[in-house]
C-alpha atoms as a PDB file:
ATOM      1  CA  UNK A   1     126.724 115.148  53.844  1.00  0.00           C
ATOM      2  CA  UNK A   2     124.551 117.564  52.029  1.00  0.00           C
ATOM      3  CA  UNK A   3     125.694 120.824  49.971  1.00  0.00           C
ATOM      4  CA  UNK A   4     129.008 122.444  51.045  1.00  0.00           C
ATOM      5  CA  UNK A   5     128.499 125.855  50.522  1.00  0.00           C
ATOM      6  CA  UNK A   6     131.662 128.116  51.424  1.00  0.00           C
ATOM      7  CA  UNK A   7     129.346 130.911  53.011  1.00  0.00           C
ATOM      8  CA  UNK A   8     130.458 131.547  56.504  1.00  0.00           C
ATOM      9  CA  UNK A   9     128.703 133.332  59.351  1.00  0.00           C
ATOM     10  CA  UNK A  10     130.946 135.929  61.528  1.00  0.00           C
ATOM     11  CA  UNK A  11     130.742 133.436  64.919  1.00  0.00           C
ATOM     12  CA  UNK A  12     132.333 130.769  61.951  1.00  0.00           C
ATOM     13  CA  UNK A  13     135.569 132.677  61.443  1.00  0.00           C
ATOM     14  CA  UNK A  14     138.498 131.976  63.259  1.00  0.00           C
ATOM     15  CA  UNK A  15     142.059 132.399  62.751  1.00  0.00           C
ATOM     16  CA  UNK A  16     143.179 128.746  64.358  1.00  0.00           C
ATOM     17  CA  UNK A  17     140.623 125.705  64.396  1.00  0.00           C
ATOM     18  CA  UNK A  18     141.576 123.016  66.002  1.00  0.00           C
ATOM     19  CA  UNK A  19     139.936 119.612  65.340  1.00  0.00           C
ATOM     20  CA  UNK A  20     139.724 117.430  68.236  1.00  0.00           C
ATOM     21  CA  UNK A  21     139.132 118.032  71.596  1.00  0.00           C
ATOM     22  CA  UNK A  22     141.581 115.436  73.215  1.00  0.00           C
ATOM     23  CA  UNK A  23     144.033 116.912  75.825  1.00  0.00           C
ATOM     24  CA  UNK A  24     146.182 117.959  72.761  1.00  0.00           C
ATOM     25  CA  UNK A  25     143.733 119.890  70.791  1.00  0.00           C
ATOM     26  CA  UNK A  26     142.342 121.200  74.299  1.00  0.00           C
ATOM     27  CA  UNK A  27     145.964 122.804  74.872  1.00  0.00           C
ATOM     28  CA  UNK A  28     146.789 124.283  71.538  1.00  0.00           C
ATOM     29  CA  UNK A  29     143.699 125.979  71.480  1.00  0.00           C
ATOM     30  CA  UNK A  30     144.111 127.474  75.050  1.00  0.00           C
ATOM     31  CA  UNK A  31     147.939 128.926  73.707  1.00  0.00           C
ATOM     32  CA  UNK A  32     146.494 130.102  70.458  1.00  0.00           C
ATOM     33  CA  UNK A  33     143.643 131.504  72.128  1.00  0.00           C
ATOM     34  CA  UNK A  34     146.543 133.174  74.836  1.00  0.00           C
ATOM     35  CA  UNK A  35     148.193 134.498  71.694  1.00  0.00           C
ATOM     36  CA  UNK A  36     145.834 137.164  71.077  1.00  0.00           C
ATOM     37  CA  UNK A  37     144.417 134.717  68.125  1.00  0.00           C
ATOM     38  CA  UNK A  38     140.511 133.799  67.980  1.00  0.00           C
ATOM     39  CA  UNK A  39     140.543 130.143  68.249  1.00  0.00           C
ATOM     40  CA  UNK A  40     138.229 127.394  68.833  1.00  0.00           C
ATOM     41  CA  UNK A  41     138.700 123.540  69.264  1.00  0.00           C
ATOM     42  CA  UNK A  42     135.874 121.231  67.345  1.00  0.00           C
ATOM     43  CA  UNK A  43     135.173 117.961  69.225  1.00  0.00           C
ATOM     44  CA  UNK A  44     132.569 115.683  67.688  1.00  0.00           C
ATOM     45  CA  UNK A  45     132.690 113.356  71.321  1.00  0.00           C
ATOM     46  CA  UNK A  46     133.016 114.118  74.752  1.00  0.00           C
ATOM     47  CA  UNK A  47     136.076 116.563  75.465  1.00  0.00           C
ATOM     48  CA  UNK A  48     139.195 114.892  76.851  1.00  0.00           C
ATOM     49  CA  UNK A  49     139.013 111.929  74.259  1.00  0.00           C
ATOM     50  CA  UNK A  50     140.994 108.808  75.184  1.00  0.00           C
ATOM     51  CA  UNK A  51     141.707 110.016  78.822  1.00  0.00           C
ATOM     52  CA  UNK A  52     138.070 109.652  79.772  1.00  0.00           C
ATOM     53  CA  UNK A  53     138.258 105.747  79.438  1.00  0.00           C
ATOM     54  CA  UNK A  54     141.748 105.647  81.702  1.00  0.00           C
ATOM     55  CA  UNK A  55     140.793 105.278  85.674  1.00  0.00           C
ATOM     56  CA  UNK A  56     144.166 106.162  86.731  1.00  0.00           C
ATOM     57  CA  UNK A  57     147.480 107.587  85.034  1.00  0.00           C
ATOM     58  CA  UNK A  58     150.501 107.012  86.563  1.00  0.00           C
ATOM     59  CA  UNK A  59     153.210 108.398  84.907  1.00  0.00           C
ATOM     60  CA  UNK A  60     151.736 111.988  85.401  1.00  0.00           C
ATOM     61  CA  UNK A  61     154.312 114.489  86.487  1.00  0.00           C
ATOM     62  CA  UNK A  62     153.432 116.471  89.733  1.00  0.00           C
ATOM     63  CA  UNK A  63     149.941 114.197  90.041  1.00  0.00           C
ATOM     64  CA  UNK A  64     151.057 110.468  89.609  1.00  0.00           C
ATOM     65  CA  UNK A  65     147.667 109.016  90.256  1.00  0.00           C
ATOM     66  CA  UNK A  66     145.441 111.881  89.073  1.00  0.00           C
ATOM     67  CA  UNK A  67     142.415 109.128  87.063  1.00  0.00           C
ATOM     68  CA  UNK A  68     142.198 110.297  82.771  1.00  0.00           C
ATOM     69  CA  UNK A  69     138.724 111.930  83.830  1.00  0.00           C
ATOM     70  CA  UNK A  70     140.128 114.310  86.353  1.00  0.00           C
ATOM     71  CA  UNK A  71     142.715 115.443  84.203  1.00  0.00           C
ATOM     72  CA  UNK A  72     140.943 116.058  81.198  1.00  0.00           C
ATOM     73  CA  UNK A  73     138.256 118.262  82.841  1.00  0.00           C
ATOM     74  CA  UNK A  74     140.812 120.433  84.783  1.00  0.00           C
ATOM     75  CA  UNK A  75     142.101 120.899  81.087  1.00  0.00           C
ATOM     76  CA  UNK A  76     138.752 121.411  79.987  1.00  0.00           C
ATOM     77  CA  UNK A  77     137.513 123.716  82.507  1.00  0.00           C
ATOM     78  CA  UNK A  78     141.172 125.777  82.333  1.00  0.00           C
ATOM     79  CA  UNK A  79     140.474 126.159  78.426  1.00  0.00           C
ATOM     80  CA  UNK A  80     136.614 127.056  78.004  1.00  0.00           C
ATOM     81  CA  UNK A  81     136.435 129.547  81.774  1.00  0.00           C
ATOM     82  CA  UNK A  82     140.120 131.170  82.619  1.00  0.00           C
ATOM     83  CA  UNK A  83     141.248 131.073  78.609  1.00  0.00           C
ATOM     84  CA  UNK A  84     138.033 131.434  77.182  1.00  0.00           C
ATOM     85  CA  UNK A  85     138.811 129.719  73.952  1.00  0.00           C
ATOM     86  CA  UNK A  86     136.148 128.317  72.267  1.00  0.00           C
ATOM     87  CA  UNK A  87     134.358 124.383  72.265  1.00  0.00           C
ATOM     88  CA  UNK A  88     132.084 123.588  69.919  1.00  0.00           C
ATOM     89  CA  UNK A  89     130.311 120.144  69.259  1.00  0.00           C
ATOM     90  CA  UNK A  90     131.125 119.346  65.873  1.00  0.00           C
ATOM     91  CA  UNK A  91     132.526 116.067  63.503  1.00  0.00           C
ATOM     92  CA  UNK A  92     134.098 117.213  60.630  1.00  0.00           C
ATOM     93  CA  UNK A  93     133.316 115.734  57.263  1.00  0.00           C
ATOM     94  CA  UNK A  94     135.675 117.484  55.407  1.00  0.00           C
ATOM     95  CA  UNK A  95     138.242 119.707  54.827  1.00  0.00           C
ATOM     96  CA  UNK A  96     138.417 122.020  51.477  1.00  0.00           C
ATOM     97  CA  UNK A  97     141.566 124.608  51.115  1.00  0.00           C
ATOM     98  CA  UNK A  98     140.741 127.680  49.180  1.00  0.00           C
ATOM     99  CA  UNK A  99     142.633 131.121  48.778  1.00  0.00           C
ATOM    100  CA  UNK A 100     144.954 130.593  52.191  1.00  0.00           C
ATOM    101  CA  UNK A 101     141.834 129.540  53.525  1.00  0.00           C
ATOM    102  CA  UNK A 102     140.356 126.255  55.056  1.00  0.00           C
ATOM    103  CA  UNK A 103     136.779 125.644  54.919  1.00  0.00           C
ATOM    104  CA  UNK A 104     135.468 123.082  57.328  1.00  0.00           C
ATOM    105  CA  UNK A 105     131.831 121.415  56.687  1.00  0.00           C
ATOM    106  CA  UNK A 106     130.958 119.536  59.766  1.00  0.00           C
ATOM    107  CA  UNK A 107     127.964 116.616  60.128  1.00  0.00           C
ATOM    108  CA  UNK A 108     125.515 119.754  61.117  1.00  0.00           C
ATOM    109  CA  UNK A 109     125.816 120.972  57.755  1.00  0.00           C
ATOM    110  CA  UNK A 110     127.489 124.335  59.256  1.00  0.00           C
ATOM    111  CA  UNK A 111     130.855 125.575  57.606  1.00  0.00           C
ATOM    112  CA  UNK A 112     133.613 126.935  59.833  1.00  0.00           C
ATOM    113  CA  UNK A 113     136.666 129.123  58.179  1.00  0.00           C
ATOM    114  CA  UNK A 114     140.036 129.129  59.123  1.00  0.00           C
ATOM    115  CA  UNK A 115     143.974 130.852  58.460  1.00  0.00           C
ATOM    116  CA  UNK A 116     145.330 127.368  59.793  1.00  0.00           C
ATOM    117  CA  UNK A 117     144.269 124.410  61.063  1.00  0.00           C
ATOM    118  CA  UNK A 118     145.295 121.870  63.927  1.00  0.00           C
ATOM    119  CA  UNK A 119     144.909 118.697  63.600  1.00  0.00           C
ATOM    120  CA  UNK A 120     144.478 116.677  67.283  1.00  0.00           C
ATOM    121  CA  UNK A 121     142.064 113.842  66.237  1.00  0.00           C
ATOM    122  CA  UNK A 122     143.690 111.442  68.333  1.00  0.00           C
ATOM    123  CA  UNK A 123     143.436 107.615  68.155  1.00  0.00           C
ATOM    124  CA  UNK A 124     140.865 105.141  69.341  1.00  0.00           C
ATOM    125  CA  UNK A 125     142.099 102.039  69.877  1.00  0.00           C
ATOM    126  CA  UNK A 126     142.139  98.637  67.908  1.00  0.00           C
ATOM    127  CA  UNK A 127     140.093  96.126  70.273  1.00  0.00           C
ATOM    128  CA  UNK A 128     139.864  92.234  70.247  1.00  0.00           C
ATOM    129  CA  UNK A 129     135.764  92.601  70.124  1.00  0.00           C
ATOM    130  CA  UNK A 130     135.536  89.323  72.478  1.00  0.00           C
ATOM    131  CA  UNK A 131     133.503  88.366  75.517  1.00  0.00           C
ATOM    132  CA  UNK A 132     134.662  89.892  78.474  1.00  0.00           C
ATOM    133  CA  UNK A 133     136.471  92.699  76.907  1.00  0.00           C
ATOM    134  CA  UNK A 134     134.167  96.057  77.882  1.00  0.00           C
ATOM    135  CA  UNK A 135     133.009  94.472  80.890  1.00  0.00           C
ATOM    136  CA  UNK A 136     136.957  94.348  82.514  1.00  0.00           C
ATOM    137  CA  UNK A 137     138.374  97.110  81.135  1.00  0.00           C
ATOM    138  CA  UNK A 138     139.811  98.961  83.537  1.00  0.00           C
ATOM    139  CA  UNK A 139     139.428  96.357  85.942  1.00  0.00           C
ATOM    140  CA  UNK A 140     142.245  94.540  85.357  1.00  0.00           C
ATOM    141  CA  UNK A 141     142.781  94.903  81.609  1.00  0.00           C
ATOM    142  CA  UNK A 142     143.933  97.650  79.791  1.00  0.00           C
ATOM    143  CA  UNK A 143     145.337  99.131  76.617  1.00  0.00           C
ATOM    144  CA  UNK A 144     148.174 100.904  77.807  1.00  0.00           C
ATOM    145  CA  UNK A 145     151.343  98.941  78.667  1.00  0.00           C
ATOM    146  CA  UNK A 146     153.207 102.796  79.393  1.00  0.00           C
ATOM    147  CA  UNK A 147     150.221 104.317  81.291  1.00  0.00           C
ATOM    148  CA  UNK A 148     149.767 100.984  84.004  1.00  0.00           C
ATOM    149  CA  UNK A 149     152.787  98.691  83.887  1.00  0.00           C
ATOM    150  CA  UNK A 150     153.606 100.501  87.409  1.00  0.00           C
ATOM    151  CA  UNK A 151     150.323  98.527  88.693  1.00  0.00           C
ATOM    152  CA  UNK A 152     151.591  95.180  87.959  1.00  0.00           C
ATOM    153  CA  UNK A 153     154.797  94.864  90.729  1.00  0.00           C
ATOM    154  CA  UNK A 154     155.115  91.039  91.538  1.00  0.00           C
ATOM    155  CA  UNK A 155     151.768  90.608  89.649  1.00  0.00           C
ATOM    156  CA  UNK A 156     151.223  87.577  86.753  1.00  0.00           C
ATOM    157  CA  UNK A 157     150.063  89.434  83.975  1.00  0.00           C
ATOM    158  CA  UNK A 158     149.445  88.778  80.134  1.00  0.00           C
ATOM    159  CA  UNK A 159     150.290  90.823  76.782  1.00  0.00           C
ATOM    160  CA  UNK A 160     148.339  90.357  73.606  1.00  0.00           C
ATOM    161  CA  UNK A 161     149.346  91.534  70.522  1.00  0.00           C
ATOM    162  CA  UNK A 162     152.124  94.258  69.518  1.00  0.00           C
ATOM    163  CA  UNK A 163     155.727  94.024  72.173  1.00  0.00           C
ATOM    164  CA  UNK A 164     157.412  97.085  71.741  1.00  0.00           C
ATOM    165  CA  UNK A 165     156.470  97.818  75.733  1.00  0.00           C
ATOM    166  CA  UNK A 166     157.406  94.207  76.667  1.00  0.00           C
ATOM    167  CA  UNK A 167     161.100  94.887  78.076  1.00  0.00           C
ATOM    168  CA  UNK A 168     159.035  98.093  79.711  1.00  0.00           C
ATOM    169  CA  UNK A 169     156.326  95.516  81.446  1.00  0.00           C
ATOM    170  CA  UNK A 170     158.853  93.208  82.300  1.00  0.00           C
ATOM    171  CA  UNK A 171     160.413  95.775  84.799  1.00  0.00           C
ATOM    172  CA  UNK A 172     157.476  95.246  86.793  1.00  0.00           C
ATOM    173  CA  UNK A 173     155.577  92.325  86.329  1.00  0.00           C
ATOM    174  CA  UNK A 174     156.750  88.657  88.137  1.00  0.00           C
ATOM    175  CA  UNK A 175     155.223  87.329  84.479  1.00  0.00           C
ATOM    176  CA  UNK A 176     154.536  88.032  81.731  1.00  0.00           C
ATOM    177  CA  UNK A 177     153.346  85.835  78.979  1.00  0.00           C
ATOM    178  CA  UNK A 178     152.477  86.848  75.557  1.00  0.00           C
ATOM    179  CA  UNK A 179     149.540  86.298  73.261  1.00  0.00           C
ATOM    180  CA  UNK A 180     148.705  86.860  69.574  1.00  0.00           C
ATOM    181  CA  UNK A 181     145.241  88.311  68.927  1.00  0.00           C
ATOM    182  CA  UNK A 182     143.686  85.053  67.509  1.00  0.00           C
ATOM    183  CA  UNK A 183     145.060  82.793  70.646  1.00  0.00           C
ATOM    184  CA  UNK A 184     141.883  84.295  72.985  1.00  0.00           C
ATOM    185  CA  UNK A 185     138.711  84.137  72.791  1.00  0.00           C
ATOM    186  CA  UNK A 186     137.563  85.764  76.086  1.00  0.00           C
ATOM    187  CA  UNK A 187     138.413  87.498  79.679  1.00  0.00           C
ATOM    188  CA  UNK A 188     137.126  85.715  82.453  1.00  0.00           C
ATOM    189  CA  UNK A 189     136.415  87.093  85.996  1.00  0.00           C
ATOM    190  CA  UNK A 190     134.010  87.612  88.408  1.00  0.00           C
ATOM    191  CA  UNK A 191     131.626  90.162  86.696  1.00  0.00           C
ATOM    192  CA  UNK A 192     133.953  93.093  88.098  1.00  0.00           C
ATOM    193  CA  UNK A 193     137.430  92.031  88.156  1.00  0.00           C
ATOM    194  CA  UNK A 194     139.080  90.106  85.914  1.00  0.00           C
ATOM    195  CA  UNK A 195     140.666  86.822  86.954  1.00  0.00           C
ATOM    196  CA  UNK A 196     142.464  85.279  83.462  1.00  0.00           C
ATOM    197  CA  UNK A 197     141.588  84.867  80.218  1.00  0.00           C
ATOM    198  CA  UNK A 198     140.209  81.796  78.144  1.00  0.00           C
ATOM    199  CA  UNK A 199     142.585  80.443  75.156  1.00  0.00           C
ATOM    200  CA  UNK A 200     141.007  79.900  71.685  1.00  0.00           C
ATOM    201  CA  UNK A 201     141.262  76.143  72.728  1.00  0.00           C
ATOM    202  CA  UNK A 202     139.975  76.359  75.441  1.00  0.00           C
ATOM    203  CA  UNK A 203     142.389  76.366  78.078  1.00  0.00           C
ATOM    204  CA  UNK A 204     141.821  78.762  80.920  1.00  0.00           C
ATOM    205  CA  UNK A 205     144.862  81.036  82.451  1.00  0.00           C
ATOM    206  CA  UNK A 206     144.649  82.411  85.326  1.00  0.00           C
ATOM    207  CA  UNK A 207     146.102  86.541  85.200  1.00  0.00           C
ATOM    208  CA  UNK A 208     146.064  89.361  87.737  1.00  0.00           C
ATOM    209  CA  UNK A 209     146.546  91.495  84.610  1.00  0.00           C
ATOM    210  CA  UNK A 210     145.693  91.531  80.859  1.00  0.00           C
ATOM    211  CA  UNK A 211     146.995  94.248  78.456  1.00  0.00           C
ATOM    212  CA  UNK A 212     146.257  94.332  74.878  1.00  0.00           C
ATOM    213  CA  UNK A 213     148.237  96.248  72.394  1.00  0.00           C
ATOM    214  CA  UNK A 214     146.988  95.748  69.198  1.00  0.00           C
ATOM    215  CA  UNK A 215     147.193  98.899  67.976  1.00  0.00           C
ATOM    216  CA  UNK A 216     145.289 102.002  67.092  1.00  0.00           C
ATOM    217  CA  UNK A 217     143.169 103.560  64.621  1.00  0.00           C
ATOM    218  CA  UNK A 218     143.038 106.955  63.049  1.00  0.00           C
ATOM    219  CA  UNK A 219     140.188 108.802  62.240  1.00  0.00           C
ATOM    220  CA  UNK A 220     141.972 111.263  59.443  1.00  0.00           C
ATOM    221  CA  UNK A 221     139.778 109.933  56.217  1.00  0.00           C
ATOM    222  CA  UNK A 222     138.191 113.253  56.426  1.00  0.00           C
ATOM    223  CA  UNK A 223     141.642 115.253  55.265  1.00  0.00           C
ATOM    224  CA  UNK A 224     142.054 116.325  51.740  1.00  0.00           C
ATOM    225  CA  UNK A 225     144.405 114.348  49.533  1.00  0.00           C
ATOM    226  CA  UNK A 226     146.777 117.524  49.085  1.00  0.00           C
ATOM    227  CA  UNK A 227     147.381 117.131  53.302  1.00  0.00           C
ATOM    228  CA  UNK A 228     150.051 114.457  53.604  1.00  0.00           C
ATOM    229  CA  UNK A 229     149.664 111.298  55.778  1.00  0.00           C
ATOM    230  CA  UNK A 230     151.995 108.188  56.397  1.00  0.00           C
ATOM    231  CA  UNK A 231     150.878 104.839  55.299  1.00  0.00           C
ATOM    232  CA  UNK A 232     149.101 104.261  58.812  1.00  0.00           C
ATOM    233  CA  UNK A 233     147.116 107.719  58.708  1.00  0.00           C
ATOM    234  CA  UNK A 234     149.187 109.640  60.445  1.00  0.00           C
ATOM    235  CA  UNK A 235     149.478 113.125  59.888  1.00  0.00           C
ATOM    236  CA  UNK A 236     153.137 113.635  58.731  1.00  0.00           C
ATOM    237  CA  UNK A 237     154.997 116.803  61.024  1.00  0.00           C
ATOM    238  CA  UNK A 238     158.261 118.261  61.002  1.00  0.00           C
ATOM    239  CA  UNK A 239     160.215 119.565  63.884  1.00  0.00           C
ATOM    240  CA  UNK A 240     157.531 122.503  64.140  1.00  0.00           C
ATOM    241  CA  UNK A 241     154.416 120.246  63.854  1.00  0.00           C
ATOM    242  CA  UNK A 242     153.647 121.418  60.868  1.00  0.00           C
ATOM    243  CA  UNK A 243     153.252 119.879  57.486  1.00  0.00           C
ATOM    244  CA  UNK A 244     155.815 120.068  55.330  1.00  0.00           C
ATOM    245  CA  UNK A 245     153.041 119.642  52.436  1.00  0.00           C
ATOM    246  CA  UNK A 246     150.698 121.954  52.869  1.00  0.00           C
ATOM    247  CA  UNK A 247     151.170 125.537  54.966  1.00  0.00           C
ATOM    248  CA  UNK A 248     148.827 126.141  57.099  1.00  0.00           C
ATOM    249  CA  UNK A 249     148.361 122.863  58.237  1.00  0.00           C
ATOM    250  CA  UNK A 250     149.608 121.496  61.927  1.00  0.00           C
ATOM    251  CA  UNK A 251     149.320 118.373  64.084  1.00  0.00           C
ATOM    252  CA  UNK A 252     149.993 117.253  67.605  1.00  0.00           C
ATOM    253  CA  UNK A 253     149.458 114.004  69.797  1.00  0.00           C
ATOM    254  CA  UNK A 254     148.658 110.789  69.062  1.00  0.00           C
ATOM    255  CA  UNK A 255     147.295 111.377  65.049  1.00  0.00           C
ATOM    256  CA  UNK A 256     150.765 112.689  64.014  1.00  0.00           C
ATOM    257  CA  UNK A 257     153.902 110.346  62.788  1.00  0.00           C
ATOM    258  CA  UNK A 258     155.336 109.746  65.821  1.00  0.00           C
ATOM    259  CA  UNK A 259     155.497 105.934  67.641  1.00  0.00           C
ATOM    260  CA  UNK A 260     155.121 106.846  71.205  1.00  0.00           C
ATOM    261  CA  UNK A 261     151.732 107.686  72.639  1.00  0.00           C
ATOM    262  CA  UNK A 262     152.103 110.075  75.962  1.00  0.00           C
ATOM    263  CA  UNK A 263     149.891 112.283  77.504  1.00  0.00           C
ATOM    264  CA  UNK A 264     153.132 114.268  77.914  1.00  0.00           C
ATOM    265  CA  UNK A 265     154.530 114.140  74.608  1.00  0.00           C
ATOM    266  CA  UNK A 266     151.327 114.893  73.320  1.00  0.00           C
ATOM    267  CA  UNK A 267     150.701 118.372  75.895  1.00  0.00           C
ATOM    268  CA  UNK A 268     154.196 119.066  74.318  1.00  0.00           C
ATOM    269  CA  UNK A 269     153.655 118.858  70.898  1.00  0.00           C
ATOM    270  CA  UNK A 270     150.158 120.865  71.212  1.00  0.00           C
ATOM    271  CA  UNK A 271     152.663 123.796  72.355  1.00  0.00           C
ATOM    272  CA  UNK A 272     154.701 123.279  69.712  1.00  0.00           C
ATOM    273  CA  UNK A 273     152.186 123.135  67.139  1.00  0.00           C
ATOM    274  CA  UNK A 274     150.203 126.295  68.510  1.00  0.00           C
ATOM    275  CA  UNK A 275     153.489 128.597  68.678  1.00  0.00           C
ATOM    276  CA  UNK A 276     154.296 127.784  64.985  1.00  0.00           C
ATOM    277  CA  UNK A 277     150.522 128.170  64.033  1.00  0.00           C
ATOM    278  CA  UNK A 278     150.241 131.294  65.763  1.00  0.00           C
ATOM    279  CA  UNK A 279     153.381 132.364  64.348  1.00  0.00           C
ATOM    280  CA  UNK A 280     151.732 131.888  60.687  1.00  0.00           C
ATOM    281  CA  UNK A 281     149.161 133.422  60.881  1.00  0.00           C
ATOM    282  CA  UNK A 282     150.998 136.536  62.361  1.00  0.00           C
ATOM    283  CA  UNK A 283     153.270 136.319  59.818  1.00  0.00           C
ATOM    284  CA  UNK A 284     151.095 136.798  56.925  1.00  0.00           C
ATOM    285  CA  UNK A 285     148.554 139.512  54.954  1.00  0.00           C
ATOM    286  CA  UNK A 286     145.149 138.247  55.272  1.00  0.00           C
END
């Protein structure tokens, strides 16, 4: 990572950083930025995380089949030209809390200082890394029981791995047979919709939908130890999004402890956490 020097150019300093440019971290940095607060959001992908791999979400209120991509630059565009907050490329290495401060060293070798950070990392998802998998995504397999059940009415569909969303599917689907991780060894189809999958003996099943759950991953190895997280990586929150371990430390959507994964839940908790961040720094003598 190189030398991490806490020296910090003027254009470095902000009051609120938020890591992660996902439609969380997009949102609290438009309401800090609102605030009156300099603010920028630090996104070491494309901004709009997750949402640009989902072709349609339909449990959007007001735009029920707006696609992930559509969404997520409206967000984007509303942020960076009518807000004006600030996006920057960068992937944070690490994190280092000094004097009320929190100095950020990203992969550039550039430091950024902050009065409080959000953290909106997000989660990528756990895949089965098996033939078939990248090529059907999206075209009749998924990774979000919650975001697509709706397109499975009548349908014979399949669910591998975790079944907290089975009663959930089941409201929809004619079918719906579940699968543990090791039972497949590939999606079959037609090289642009999927047809089934193929067993790990061999047997071939015929779907007109595969989701698999098999959890997520969180990218939050870059925290300091002194900035809680659960035993799956999550940041921990109270009722305020912040961290009851560290001031000057918030979270929102899918990288905090909470089990359900929304796009609405998370636009709600980036609120939350930007009011109560804003509200710190206001509050104190810098």
């Amino acid at each position: 990572m190189g030398l991490e020097v806490e020296v910090v150019g003027e254009t470095n300093k902000f009051d609120v950083i938020v890591i992660g440019g996902g439609i969380a971290g997009m949102t609290a940095s438009s309401i800090i930025t609102q605030s009156g607060l300099k603010s920028c959001f630090l996104e070491r992908d494309v901004p709009g995380g997750k949402l640009m791999q989902i072709d349609q979400l339909h449990n959007f209120p007001s735009n029920p089949n707006i696609s992930g991509k559509d969404l997520a630059l409206s967000v984007f565009k509303q942020a960076t030209e009518e807000v004006k907050t600030n996006y920057v490329f960068g992937d944070v290495q690490s994190i280092r809390p000094k004097n009320d401060l929190f100095y950020l060293f990203t992969a550039d070798g550039q430091t950024w200082e902050a009065k409080a950070i959000v953290i909106a990392v997000g989660t990528v998802v756990k895949k089965l890394n098996i033939d078939g998998e990248d090529k059907y995504f999206n075209h009749g397999l998924s990774y979000c029981v919650v975001c697509d059940g709706a397109l499975t009415q009548g349908k014979n569909v399949a669910l591998i791995g975790q079944t907290q969303h089975l009663d959930y599917l089941k409201k929809y689907a004619a079918k719906v047979d579940v699968y543990q991780p090791q039972d497949v060894k590939s999606f079959d189809g037609d090289n642009t919709n999927l047809s089934g999958l193929t067993k790990a003996d061999g047997t071939q099943m015929k779907y007109d939908f595969v989701f698999v759950e098999n959890g997520h991953e969180i990218k939050t190895d870059f925290l300091p130890d002194e900035i809680k997280l659960d035993d799956k990586k999550q940041l921990i929150v109270d009722g305020n999004m912040a961290s009851p371990y560290f001031k000057g430390v918030f979270g929102c959507g899918d990288c905090i402890n909470n089990n359900e994964k929304l796009v609405t839940l998370a636009m709600q908790q980036a609120a939350i956490a930007a009011e109560s961040a804003v509200k710190y720094v206001k509050s104190n003598k810098w």
